[in-house]
Protein backbone atom coordinates (compact mmCIF):
# COMPACT_ATOMS: atom_id res chain seq x y z
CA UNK A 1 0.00 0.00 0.00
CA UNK A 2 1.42 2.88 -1.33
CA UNK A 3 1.56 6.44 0.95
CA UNK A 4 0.07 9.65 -0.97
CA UNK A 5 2.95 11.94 -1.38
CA UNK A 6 2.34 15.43 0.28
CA UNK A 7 -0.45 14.08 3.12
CA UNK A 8 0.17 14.58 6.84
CA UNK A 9 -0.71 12.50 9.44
CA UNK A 10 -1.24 12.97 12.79
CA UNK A 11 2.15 12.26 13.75
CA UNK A 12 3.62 15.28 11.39
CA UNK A 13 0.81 18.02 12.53
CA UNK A 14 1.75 17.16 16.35
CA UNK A 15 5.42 19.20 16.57
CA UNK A 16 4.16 21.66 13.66
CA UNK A 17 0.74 22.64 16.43
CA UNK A 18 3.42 22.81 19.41
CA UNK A 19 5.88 24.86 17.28
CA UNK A 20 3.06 27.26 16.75
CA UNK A 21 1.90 27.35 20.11
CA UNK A 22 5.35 28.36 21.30
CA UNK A 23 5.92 30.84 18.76
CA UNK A 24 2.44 32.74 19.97
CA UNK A 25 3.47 32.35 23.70
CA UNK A 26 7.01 33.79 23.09
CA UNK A 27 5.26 36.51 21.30
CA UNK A 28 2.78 37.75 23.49
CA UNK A 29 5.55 37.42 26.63
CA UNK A 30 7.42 40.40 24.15
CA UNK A 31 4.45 42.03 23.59
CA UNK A 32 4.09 42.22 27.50
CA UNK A 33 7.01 42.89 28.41
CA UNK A 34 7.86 45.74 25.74
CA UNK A 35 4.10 46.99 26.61
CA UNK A 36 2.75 46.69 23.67
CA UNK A 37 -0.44 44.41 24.39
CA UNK A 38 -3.34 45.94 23.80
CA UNK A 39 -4.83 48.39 26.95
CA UNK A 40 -7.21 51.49 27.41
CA UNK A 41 -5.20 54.56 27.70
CA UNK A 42 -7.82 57.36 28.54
CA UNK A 43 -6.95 60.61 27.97
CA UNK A 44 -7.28 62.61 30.85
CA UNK A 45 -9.21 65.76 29.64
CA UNK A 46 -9.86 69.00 31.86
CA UNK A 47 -13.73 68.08 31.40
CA UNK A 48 -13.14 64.24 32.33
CA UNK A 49 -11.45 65.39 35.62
CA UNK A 50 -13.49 68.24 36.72
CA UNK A 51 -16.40 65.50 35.70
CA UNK A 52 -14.81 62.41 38.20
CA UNK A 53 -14.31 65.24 40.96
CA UNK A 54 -17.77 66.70 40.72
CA UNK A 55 -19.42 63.08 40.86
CA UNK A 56 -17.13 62.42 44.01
CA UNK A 57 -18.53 65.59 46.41
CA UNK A 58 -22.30 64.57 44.43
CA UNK A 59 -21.95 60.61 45.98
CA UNK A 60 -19.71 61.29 48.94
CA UNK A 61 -21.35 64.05 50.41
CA UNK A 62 -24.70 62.50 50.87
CA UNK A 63 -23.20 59.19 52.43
CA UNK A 64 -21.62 61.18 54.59
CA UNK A 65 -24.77 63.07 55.53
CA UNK A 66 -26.77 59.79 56.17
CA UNK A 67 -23.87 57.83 57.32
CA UNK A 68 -23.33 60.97 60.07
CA UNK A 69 -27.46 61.04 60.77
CA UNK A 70 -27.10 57.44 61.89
CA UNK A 71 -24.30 58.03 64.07
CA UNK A 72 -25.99 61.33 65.95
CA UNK A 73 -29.32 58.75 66.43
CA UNK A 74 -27.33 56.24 68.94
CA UNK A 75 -27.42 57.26 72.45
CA UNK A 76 -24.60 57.56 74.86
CA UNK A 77 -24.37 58.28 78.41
CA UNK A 78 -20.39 58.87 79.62
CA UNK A 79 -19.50 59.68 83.10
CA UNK A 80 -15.78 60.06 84.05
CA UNK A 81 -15.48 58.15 87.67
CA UNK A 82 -11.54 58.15 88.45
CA UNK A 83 -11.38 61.73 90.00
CA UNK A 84 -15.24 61.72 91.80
CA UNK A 85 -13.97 58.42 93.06
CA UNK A 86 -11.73 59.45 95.21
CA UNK A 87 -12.78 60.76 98.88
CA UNK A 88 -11.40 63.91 99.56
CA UNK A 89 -8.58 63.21 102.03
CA UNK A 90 -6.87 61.27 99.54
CA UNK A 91 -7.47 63.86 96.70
CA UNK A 92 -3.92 65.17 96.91
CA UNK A 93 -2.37 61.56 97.18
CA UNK A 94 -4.10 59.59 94.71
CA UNK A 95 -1.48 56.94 94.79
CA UNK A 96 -2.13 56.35 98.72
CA UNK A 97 -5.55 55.61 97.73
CA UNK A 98 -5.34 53.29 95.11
CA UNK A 99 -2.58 51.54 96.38
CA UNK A 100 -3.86 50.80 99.83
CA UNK A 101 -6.07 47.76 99.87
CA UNK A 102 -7.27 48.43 103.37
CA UNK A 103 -8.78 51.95 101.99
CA UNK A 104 -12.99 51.05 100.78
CA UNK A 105 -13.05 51.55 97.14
CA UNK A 106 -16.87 51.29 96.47
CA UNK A 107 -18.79 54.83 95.30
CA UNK A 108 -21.49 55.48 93.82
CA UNK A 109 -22.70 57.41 90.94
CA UNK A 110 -26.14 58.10 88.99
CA UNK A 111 -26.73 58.95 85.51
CA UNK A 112 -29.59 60.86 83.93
CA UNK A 113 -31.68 59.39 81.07
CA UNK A 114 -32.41 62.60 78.51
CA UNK A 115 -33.43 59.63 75.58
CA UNK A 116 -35.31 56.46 75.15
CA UNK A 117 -32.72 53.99 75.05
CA UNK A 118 -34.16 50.38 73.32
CA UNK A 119 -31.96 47.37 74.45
CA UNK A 120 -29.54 45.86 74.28
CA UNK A 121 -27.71 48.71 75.75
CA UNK A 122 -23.84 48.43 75.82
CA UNK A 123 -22.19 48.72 78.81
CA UNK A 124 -18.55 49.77 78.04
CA UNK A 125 -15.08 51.06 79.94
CA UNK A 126 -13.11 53.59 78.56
CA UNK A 127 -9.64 54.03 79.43
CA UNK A 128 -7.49 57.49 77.55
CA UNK A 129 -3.70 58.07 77.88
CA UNK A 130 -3.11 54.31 78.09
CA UNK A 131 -0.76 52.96 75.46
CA UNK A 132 -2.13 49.17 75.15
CA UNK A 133 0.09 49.83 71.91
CA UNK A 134 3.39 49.42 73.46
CA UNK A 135 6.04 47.48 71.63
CA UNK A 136 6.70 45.55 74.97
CA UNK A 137 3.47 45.58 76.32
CA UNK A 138 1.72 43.87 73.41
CA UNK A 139 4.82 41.09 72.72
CA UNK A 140 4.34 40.18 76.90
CA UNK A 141 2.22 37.43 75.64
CA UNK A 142 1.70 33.91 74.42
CA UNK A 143 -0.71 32.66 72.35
CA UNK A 144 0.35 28.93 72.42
CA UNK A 145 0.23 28.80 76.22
CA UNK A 146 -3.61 30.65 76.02
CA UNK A 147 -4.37 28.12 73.95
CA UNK A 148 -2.48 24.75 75.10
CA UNK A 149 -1.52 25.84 78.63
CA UNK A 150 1.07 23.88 80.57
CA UNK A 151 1.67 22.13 77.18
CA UNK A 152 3.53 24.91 75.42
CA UNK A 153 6.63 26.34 77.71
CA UNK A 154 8.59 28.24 75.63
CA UNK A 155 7.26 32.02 77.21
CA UNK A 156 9.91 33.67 77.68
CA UNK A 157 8.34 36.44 75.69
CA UNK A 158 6.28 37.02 79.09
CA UNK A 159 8.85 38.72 81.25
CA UNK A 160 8.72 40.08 83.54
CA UNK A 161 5.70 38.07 84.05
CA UNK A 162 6.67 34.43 82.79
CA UNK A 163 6.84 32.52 86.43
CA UNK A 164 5.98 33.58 90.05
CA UNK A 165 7.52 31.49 93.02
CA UNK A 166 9.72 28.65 90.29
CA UNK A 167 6.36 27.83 88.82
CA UNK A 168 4.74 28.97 85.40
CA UNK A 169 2.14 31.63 85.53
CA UNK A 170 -1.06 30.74 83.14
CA UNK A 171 -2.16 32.77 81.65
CA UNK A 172 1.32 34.75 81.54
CA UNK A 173 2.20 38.09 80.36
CA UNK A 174 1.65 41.72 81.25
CA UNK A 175 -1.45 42.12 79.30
CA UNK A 176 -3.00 39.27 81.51
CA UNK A 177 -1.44 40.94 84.53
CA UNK A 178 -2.81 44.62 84.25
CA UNK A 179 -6.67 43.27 83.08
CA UNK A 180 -9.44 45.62 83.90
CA UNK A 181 -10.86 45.03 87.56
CA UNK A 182 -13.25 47.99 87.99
CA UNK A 183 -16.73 46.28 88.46
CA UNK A 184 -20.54 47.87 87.95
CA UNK A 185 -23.64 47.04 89.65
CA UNK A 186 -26.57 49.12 87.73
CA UNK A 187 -29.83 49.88 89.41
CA UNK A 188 -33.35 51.87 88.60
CA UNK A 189 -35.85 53.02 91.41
CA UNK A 190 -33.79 50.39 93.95
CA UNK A 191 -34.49 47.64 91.14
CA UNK A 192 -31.44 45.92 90.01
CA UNK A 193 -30.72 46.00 86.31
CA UNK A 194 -31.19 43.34 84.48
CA UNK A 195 -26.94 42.73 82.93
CA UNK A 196 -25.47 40.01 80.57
CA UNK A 197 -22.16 39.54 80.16
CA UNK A 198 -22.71 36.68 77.60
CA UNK A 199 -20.91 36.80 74.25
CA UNK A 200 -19.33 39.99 74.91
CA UNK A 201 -16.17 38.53 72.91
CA UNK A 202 -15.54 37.43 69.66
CA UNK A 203 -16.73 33.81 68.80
CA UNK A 204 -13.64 33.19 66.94
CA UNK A 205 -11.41 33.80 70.03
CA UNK A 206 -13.54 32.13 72.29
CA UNK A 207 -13.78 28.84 70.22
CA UNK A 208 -10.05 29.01 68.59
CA UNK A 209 -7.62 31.73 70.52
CA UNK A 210 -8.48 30.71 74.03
CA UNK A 211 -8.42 26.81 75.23
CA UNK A 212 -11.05 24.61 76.52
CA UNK A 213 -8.66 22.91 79.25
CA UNK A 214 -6.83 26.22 80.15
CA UNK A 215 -7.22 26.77 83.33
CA UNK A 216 -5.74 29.81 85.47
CA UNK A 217 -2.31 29.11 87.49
CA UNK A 218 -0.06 30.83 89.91
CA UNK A 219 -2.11 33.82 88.34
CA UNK A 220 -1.62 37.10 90.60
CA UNK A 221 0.30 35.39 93.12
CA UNK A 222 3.29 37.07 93.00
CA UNK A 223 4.62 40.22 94.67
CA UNK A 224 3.58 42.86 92.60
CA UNK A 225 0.06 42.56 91.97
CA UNK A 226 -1.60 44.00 89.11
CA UNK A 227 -5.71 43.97 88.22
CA UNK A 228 -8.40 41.35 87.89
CA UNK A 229 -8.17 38.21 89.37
CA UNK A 230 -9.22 35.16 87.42
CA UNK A 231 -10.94 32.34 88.62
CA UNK A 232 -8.82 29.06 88.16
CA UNK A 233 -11.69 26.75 88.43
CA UNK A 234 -13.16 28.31 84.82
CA UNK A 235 -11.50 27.71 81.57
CA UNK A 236 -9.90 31.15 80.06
CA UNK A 237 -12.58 30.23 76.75
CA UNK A 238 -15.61 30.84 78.98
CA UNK A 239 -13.71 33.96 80.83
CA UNK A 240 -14.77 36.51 78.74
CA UNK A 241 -14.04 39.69 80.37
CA UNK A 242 -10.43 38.43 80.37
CA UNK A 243 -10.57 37.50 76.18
CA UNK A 244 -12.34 41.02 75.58
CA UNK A 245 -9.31 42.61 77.21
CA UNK A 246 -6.72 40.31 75.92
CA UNK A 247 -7.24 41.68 72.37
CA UNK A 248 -5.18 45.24 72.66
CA UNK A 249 -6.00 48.17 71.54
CA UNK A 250 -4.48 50.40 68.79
CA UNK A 251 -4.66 53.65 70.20
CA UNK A 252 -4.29 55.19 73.56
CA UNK A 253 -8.03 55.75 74.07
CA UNK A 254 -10.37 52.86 74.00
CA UNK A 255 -12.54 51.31 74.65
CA UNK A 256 -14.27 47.89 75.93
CA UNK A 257 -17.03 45.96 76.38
CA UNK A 258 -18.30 45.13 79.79
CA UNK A 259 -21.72 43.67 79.53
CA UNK A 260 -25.16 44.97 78.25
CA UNK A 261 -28.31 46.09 80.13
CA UNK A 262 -31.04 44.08 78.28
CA UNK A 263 -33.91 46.45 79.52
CA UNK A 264 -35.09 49.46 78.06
CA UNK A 265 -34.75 52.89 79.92
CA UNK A 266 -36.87 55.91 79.40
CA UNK A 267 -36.44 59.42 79.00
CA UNK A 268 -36.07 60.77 83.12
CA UNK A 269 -34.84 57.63 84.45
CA UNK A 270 -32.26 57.55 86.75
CA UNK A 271 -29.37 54.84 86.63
CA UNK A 272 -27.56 54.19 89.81
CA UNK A 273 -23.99 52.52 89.56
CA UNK A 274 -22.55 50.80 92.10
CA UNK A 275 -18.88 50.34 91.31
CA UNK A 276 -15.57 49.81 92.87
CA UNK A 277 -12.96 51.90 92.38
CA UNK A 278 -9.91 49.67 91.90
CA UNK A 279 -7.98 49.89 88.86
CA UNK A 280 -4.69 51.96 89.25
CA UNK A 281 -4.86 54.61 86.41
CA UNK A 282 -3.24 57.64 88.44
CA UNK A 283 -0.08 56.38 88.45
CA UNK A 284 0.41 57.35 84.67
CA UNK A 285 -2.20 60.00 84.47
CA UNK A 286 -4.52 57.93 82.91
CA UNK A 287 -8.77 58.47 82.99
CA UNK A 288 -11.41 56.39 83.76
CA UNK A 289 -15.44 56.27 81.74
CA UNK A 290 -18.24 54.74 81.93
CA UNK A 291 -20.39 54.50 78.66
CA UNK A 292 -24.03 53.27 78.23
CA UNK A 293 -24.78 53.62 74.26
CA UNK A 294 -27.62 52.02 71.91
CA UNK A 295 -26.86 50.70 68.41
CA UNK A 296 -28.40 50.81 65.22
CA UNK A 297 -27.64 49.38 61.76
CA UNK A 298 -24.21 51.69 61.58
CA UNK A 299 -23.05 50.27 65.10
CA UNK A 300 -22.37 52.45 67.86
CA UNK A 301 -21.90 56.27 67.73
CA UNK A 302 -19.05 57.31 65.99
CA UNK A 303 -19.04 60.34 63.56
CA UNK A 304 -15.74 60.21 61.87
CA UNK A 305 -16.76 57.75 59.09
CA UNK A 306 -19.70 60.51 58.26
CA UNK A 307 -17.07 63.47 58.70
CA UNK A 308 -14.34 62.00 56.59
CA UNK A 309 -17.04 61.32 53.77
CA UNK A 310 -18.47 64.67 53.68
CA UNK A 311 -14.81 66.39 54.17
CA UNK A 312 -13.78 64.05 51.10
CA UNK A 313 -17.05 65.23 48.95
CA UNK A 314 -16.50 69.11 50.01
CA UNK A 315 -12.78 68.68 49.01
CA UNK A 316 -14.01 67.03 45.38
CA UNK A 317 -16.26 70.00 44.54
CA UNK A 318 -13.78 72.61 45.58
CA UNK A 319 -10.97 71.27 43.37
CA UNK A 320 -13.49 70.53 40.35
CA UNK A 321 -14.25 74.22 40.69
CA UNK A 322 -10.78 75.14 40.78
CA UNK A 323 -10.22 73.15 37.90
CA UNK A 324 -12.89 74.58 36.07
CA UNK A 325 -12.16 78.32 36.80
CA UNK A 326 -8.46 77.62 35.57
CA UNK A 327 -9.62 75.89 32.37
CA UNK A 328 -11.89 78.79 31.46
CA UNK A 329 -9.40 81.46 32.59
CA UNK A 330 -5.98 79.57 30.57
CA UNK A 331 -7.51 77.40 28.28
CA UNK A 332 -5.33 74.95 26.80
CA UNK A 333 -5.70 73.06 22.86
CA UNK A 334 -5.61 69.58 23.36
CA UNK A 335 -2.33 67.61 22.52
CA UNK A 336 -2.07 65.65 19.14
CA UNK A 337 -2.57 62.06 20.55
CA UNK A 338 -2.62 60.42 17.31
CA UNK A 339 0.80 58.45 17.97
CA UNK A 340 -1.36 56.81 20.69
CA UNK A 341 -3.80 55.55 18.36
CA UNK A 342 -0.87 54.52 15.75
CA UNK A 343 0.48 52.24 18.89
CA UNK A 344 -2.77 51.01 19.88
CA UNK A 345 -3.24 49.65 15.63
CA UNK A 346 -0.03 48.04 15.93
């Protein structure tokens, strides 16, 4: 049987295909590489900008407006306890006070319903001029132990607070050490407030940063005591007052949940909180609040998102208008773009 001269078979079209598959790969790589694929290159006309700037301030402006209106509709209540605290004998030694266990530290304060305040309502601390930020402060820590305990003992990034006695400290660190110890007691008309501090942490620390069989040791035993005590017959995963504080904070005001009051309050009402004086924020010049706020569908109150937006928006339409006074004052031809277009065709 005799073989047509001239006809291909599979085997012969098999290196011509991958030949020309190589040759278009190794030409589009130049084509990238010298920029020459093909791309939109807009011209950037004095109309097209002072357009893009004028649509800015005509979105921005009213997101900020709505995005501010939802902030201003959340209720807060703060009342700064550190310095009203403080009985008046000790007022010039503040230290003395604070540092003197055998001195009461229970006061009491009330604060004034002016809104209708739907719960939930958060309860939160607030703590300014204290830098949770601190290089050293925020390494004294170790997530392994928080989560494995006794089975992970490499912390020496703890010190100063790694061991207490020759034994380990769990959890250790000075983020565990200084934890938030002021407490609240909230009452209305000599009826105590219905508070939960359920869930008052993130689920994924609970469940995955914080173990199940962790269980506080040699914990404030030491010399040199610091705040909040923890209770070493509760895993840290269900203490969440101590996982709410463990996460630090970025700048040197915060603040942090405590609980929530799940009744409503009306306009008039008087809140009466019981609290205890103890954490030591005098010795740095540090301040002490205590915030009650609602929620809506933008969170809490905070008006900077709304203030940024419409400062953003005002900012567009100011420079559009510059732009468009110096257009019509100098105009300018437009340039000859046509070797664009010859680079585009080729």
């Amino acid at each position: 049987m005799m073989e047509v001269e001239g006809s291909s078979t599979p085997m012969n079209r098999a290196p011509d295909q991958s030949s020309f598959l190589r040759s278009r790969r190794s030409k589009a790589l130049y084509q990238f590489k010298q920029q020459k694929l093909p791309a939109c290159k807009p011209v950037l006309t004095p109309t097209s900008v002072i357009t893009v700037f004028l649509l800015m301030g005509f979105v921005f402006i009213p997101i900020g407006l709505i995005t501010l209106r939802a902030s201003r509709d959340a209720t807060e209540i703060i009342e700064r306890y550190d310095v009203e605290c403080i009985p008046e004998e000790y007022k010039t030694n503040k230290l003395l006070y604070i540092t003197d266990s055998s001195i009461p530290k229970n006061c009491t304060r009330y604060l004034k319903v002016k809104k209708y305040m739907k719960a939930p309502i958060f309860i939160y601390y607030q703590l300014d001029n204290y830098y949770q930020n601190h290089r050293r402060y925020v390494k004294s820590r170790s997530d392994q132990q928080l989560l494995h305990g006794l089975e992970y003992s490499h912390t020496s990034s703890c010190e100063p607070e790694e061991s207490s006695n020759g034994l380990p400290i769990v959890p250790c660190g000075l983020i565990a050490w200084s934890m938030f110890n002021d407490t609240f007691v909230f009452a209305r008309e000599r009826t105590k407030l219905k508070v939960s501090r359920n869930n008052i942490a993130w689920k994924s620390d609970r469940e995955h940063k914080f173990g199940k069989n962790v269980y506080p040791l040699n914990f404030q035993n030491g010399t040199l005591i610091g705040g909040a005590k923890l209770d070493p017959k509760i895993p840290l995963s269900d203490q969440e007052d101590f996982i709410v504080w463990m996460r630090a904070a970025a700048l040197l005001s915060f603040r942090k949940l405590y609980g929530r009051i799940e009744e409503d309050l009306e306009p008039g009402n008087v809140v009466e909180v019981n609290l205890m004086n103890n954490y030591n924020t005098y010795s740095f010049s540090g301040q002490k609040k205590l915030i009650l706020s609602t929620s809506n569908w933008l969170g809490g109150r905070n008006d900077f998102l709304g203030i940024t937006y419409i400062v953003v928006g005002s900012s567009s339409i100011v420079i559009s208008i510059i732009f468009m006074l110096l257009h019509l004052k100098n105009p300018r031809p437009y340039g000859d773009n046509s070797w664009n277009k010859k680079s585009l065709s080729s």
